[in-house]
N, C-alpha and C. Protein backbone atom coordinates (compact mmCIF):
# COMPACT_ATOMS: atom_id res chain seq x y z
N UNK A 1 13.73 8.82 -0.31
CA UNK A 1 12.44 9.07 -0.93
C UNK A 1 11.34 8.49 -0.03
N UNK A 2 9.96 9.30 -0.04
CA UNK A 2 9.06 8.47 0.96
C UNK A 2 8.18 7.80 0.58
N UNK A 3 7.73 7.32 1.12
CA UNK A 3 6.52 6.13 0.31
C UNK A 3 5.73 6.73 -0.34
N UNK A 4 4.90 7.77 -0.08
CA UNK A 4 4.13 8.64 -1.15
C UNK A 4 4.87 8.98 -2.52
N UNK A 5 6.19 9.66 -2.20
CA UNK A 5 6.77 10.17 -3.73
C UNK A 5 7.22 8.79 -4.42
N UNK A 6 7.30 7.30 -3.71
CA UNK A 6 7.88 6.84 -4.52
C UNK A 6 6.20 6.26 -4.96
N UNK A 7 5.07 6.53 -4.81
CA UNK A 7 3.90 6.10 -4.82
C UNK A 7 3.58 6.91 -6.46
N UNK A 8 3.50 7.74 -5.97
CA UNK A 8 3.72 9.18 -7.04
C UNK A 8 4.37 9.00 -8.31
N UNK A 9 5.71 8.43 -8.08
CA UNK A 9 6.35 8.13 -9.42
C UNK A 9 5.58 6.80 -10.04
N UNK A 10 5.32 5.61 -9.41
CA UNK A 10 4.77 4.77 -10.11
C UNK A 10 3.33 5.33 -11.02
N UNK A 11 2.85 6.04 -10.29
CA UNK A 11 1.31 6.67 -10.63
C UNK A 11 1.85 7.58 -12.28
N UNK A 12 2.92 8.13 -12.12
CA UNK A 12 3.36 8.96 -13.12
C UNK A 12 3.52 7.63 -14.45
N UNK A 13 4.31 6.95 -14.21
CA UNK A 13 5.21 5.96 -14.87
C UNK A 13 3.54 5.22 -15.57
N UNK A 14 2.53 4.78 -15.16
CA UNK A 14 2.08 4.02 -15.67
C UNK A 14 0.98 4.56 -16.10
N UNK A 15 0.56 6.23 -16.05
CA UNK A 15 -0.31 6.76 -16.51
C UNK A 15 0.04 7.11 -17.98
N UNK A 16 1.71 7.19 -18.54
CA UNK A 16 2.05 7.21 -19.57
C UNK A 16 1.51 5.81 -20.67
N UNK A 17 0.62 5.61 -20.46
CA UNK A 17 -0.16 4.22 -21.34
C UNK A 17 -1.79 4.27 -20.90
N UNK A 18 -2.63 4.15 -21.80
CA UNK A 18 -3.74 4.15 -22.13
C UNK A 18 -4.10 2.52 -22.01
N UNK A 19 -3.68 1.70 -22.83
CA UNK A 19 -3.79 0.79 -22.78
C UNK A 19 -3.28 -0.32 -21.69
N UNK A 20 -4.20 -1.35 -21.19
CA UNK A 20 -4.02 -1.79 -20.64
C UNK A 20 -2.89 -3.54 -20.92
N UNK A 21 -2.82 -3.17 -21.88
CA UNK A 21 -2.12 -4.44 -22.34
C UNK A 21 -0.41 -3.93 -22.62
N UNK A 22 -0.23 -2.63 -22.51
CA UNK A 22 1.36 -1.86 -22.30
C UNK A 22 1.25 -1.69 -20.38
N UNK A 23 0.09 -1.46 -20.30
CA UNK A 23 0.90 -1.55 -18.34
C UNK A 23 1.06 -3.00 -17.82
N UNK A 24 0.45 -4.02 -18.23
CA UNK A 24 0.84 -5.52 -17.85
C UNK A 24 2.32 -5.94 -18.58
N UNK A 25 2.23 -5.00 -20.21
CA UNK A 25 3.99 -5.25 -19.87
C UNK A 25 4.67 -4.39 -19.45
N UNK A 26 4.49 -3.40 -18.81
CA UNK A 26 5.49 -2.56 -17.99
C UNK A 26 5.15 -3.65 -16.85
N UNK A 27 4.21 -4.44 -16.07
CA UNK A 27 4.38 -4.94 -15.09
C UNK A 27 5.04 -6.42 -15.16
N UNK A 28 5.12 -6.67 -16.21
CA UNK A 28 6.01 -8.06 -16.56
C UNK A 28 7.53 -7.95 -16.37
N UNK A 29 8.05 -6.69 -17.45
CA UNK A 29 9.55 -5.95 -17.32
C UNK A 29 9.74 -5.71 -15.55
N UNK A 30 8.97 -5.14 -14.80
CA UNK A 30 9.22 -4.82 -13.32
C UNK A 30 9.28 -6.18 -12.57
N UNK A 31 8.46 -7.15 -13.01
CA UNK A 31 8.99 -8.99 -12.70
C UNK A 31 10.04 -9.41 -12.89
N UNK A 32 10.76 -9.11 -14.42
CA UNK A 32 12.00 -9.78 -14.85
C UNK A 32 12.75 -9.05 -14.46
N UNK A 33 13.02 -7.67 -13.84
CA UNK A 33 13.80 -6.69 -13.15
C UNK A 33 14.02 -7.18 -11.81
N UNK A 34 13.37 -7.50 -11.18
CA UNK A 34 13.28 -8.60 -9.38
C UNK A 34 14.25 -9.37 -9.15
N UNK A 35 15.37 -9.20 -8.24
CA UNK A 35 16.37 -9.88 -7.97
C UNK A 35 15.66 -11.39 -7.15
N UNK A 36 16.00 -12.20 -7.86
CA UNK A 36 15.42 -13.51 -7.60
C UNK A 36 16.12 -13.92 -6.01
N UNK A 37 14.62 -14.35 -5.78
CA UNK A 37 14.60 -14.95 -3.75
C UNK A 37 15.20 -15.88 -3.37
N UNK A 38 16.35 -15.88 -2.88
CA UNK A 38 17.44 -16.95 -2.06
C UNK A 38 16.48 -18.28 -2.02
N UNK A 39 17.08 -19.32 -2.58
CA UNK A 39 15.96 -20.26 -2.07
C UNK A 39 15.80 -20.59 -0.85
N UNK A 40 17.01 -20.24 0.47
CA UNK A 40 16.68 -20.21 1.88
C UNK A 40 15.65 -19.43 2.24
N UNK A 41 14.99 -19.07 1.61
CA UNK A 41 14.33 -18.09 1.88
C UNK A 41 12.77 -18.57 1.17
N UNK A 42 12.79 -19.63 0.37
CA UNK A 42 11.21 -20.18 -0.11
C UNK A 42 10.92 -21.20 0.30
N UNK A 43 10.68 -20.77 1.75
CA UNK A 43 10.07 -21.88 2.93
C UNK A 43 8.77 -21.68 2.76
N UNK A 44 7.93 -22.73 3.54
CA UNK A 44 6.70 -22.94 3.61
C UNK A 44 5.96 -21.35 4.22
N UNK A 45 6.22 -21.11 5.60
CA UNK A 45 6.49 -19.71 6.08
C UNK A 45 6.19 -18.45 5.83
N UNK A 46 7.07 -18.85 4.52
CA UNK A 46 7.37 -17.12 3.69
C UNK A 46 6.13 -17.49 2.70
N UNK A 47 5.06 -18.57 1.79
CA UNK A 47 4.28 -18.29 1.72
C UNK A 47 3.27 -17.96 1.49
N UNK A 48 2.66 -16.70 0.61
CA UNK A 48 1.49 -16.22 0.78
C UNK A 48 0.24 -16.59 0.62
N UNK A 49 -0.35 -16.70 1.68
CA UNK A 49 -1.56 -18.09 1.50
C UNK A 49 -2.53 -16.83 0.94
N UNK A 50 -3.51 -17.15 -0.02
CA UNK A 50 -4.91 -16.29 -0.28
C UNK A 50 -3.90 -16.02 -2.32
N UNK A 51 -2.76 -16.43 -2.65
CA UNK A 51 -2.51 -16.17 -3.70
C UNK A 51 -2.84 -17.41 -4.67
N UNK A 52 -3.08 -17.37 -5.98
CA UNK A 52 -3.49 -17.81 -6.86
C UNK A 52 -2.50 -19.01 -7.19
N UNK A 53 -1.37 -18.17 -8.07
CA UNK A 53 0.26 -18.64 -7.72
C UNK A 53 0.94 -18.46 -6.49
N UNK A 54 2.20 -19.11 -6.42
CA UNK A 54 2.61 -19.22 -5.31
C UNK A 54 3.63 -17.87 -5.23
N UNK A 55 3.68 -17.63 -4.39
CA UNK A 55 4.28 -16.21 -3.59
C UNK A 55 5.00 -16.11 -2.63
N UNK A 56 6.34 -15.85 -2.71
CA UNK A 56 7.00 -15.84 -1.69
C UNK A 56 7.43 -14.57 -0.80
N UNK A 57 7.49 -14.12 0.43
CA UNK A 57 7.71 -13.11 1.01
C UNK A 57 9.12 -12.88 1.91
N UNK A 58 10.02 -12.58 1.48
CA UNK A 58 10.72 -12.30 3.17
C UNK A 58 10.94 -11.22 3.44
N UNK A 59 11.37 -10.66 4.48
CA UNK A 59 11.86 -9.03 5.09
C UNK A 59 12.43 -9.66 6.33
N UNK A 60 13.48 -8.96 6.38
CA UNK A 60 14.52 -8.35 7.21
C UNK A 60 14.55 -6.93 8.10
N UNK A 61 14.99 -7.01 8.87
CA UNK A 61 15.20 -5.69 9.94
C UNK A 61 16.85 -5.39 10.17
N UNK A 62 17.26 -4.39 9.65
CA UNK A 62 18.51 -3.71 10.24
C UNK A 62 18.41 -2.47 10.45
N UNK A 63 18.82 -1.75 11.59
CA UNK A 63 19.21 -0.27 11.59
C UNK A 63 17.80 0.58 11.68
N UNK A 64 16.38 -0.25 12.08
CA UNK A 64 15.48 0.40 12.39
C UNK A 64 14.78 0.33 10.91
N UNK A 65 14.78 0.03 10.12
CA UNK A 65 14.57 -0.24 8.13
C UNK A 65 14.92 -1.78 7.50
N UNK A 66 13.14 -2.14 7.10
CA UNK A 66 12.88 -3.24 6.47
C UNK A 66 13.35 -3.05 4.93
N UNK A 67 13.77 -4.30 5.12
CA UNK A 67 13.58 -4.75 3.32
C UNK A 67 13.09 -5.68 3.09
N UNK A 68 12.50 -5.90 2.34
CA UNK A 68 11.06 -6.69 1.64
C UNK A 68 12.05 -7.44 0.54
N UNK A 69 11.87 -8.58 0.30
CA UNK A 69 12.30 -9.40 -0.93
C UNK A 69 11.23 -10.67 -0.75
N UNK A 70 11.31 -10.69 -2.83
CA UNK A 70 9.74 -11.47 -2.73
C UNK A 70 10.10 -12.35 -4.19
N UNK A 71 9.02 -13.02 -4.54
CA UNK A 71 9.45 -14.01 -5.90
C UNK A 71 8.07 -14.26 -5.89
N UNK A 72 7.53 -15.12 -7.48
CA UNK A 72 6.63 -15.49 -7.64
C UNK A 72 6.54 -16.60 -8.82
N UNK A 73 6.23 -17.44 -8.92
CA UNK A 73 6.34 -18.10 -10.34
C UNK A 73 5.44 -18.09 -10.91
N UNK A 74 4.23 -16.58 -11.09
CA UNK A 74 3.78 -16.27 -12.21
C UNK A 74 4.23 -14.70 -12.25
N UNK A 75 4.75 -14.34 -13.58
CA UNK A 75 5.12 -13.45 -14.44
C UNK A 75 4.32 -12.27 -13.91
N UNK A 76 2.90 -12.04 -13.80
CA UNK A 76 2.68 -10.72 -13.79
C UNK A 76 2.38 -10.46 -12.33
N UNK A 77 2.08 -11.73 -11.66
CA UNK A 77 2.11 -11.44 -10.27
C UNK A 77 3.46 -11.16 -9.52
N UNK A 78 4.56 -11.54 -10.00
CA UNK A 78 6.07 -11.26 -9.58
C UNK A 78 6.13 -9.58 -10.11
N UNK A 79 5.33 -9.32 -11.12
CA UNK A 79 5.61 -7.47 -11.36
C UNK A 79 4.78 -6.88 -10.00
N UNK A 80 3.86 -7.20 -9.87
CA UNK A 80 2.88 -6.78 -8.83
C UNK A 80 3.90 -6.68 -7.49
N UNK A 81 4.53 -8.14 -6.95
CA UNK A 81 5.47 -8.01 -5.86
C UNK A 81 6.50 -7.41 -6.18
N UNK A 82 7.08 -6.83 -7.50
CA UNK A 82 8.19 -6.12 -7.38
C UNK A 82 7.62 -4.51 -7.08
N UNK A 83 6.40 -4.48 -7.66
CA UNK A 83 6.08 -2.97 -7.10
C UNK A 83 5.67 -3.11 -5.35
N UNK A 84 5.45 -3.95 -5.15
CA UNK A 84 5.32 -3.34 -3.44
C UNK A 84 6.48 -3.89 -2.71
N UNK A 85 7.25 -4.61 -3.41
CA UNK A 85 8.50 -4.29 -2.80
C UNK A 85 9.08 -2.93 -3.18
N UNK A 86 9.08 -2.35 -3.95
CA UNK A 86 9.71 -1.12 -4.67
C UNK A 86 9.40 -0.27 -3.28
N UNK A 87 8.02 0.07 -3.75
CA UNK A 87 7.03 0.91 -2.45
C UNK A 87 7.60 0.70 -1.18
N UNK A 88 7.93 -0.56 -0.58
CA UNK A 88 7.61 -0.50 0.72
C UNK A 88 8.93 -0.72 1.54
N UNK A 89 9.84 -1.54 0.75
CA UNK A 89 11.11 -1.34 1.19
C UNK A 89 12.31 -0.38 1.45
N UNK A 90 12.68 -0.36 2.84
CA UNK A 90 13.88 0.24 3.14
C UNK A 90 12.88 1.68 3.79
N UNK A 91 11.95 0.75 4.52
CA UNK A 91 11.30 2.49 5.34
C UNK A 91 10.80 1.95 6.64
N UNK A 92 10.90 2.47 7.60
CA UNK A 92 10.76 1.85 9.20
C UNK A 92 9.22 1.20 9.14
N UNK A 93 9.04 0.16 10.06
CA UNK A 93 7.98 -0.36 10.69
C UNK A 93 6.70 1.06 10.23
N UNK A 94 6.86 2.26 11.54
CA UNK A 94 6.00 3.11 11.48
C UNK A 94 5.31 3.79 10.13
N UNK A 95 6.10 4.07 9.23
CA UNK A 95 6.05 4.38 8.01
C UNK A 95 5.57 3.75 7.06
N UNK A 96 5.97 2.37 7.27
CA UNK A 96 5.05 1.29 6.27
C UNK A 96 3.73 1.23 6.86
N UNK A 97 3.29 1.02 8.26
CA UNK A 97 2.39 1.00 9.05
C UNK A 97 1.11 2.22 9.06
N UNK A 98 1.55 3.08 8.64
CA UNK A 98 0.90 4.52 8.90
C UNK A 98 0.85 4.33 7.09
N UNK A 99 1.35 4.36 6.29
CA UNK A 99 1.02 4.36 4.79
C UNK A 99 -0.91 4.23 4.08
N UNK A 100 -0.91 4.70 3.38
CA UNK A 100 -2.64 4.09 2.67
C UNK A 100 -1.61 3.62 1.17
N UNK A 101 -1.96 2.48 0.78
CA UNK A 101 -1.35 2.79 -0.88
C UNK A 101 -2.41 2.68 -1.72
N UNK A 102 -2.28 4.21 -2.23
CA UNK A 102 -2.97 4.43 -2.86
C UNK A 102 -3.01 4.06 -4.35
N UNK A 103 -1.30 4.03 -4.74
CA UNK A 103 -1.21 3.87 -5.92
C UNK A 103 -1.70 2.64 -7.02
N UNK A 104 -2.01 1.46 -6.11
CA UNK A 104 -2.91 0.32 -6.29
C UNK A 104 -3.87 0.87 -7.11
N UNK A 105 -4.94 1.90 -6.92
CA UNK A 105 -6.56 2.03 -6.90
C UNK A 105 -6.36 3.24 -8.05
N UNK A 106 -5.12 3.79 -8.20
CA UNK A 106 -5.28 5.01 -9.06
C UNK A 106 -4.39 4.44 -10.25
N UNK A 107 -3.52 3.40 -10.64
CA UNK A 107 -2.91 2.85 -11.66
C UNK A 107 -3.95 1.96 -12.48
N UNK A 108 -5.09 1.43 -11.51
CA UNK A 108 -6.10 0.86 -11.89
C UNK A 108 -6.09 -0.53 -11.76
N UNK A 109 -4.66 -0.94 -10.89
CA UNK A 109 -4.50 -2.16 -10.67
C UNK A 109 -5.68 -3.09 -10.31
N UNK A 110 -6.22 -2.83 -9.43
CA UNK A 110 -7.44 -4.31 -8.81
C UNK A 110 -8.43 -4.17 -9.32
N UNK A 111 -8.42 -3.13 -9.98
CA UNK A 111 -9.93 -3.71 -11.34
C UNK A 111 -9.78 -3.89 -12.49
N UNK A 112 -8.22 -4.39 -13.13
CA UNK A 112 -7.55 -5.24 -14.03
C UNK A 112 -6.93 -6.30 -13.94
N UNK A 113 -7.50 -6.77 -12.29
CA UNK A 113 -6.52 -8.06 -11.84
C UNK A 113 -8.18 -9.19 -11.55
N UNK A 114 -7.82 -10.27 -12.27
CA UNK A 114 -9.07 -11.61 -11.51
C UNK A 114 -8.98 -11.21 -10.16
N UNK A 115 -10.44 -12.10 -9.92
CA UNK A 115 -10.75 -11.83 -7.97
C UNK A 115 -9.71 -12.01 -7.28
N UNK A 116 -8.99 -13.75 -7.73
CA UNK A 116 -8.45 -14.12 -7.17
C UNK A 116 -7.35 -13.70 -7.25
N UNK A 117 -6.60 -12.79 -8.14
CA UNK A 117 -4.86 -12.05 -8.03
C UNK A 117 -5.29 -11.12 -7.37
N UNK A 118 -6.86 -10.30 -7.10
CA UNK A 118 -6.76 -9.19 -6.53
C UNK A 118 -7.07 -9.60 -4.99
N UNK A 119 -7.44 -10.72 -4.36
CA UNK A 119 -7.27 -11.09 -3.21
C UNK A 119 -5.89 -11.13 -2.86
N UNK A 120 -5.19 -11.60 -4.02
CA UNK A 120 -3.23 -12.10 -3.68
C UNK A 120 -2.80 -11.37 -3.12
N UNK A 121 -2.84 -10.07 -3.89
CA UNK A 121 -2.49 -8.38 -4.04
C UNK A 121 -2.87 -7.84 -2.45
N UNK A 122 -4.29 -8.33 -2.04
CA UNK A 122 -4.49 -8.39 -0.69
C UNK A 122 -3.70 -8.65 0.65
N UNK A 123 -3.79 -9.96 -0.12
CA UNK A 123 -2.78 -10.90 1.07
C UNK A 123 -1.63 -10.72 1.65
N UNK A 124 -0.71 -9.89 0.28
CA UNK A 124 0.65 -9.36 -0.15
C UNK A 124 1.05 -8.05 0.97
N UNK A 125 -0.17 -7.20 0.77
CA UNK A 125 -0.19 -5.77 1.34
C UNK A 125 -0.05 -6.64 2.86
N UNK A 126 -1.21 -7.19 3.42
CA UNK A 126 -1.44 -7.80 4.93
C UNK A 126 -0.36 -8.01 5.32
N UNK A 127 0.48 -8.74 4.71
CA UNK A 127 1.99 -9.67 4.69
C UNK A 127 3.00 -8.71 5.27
N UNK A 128 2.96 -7.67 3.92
CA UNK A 128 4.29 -6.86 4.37
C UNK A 128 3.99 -6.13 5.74
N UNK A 129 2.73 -6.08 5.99
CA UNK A 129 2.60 -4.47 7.19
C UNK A 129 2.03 -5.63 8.34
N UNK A 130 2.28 -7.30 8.52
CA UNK A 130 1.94 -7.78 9.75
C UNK A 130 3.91 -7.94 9.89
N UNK A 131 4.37 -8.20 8.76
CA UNK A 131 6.41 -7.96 9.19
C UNK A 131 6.36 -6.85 10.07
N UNK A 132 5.87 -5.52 9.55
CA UNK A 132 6.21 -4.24 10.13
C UNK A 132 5.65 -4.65 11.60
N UNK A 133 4.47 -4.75 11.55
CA UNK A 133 4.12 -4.64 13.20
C UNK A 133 4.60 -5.69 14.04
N UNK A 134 5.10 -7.01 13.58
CA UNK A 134 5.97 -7.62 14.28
C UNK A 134 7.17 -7.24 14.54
N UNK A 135 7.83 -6.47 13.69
CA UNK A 135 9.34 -5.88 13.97
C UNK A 135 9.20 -5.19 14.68
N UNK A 136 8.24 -4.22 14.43
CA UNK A 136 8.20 -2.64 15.27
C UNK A 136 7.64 -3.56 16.98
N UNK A 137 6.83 -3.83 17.04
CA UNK A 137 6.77 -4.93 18.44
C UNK A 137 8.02 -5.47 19.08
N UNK A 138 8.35 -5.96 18.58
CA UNK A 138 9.75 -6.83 18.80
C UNK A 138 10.59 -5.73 19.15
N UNK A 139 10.91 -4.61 18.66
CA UNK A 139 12.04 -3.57 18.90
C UNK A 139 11.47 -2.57 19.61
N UNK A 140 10.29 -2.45 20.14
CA UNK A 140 9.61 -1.36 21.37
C UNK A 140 9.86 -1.68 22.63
């Protein structure tokens, strides 16, 4: 599936609610759904500075295809990283790199999130696509 259609389905999935207090718990359920982050893996490092709560990031490279794995120890910000892990994992450097996500701006996410989760949300996106251009660097 490509990052657009899987962009597409989220856009589908959360337009089924009007209310904004059923898509924060569809984005809570997509938190408690998140296979929880190796604690080798919640180093200083991994991270995400500009977040509210603390945020962890890692990705991996095999076979030319990242995977993104992430944690958070607040509840709706861990739904937020499970959707751009959803989105962005298991698709080459170029592909994550070349992406717009749109589905952020049309679910209505960052103008239902404080400044400061919608800076996180920022930070998050920066995060995953400075992995990509370091991998894709590294393997050119």
């Amino acid at each position: 599936m490509t990052i657009n259609e899987i962009q597409d389905e989220i856009i589908d999935e959360f337009s089924q609610f009007d209310d904004w207090m059923d898509k924060y718990a569809l984005l809570i359920d997509l938190g408690n759904s998140l296979e929880p982050l190796e604690e080798k893996h919640k180093t200083p490092q991994n991270i995400i500075e500009g977040c509210q709560s603390r945020v962890w990031l890692n990705a991996e490279y095999n076979n030319g295809i990242i995977t993104y794995q992430g944690e958070s120890d607040a509840i709706l910000v861990k739904g937020i990283v499970s959707l751009l892990i959803h989105v962005m994992s298991g698709h080459t450097p170029d592909e994550i790199l070349n992406t717009e996500l749109y589905f952020i701006d049309r679910i209505g996410l960052k103008e239902h999130l404080s400044p400061t989760r919608s800076n996180g949300l920022v930070a998050m996106v920066k995060q995953m696509k400075m992995y990509a251009l370091a991998f894709k660097a590294k393997n050119n």
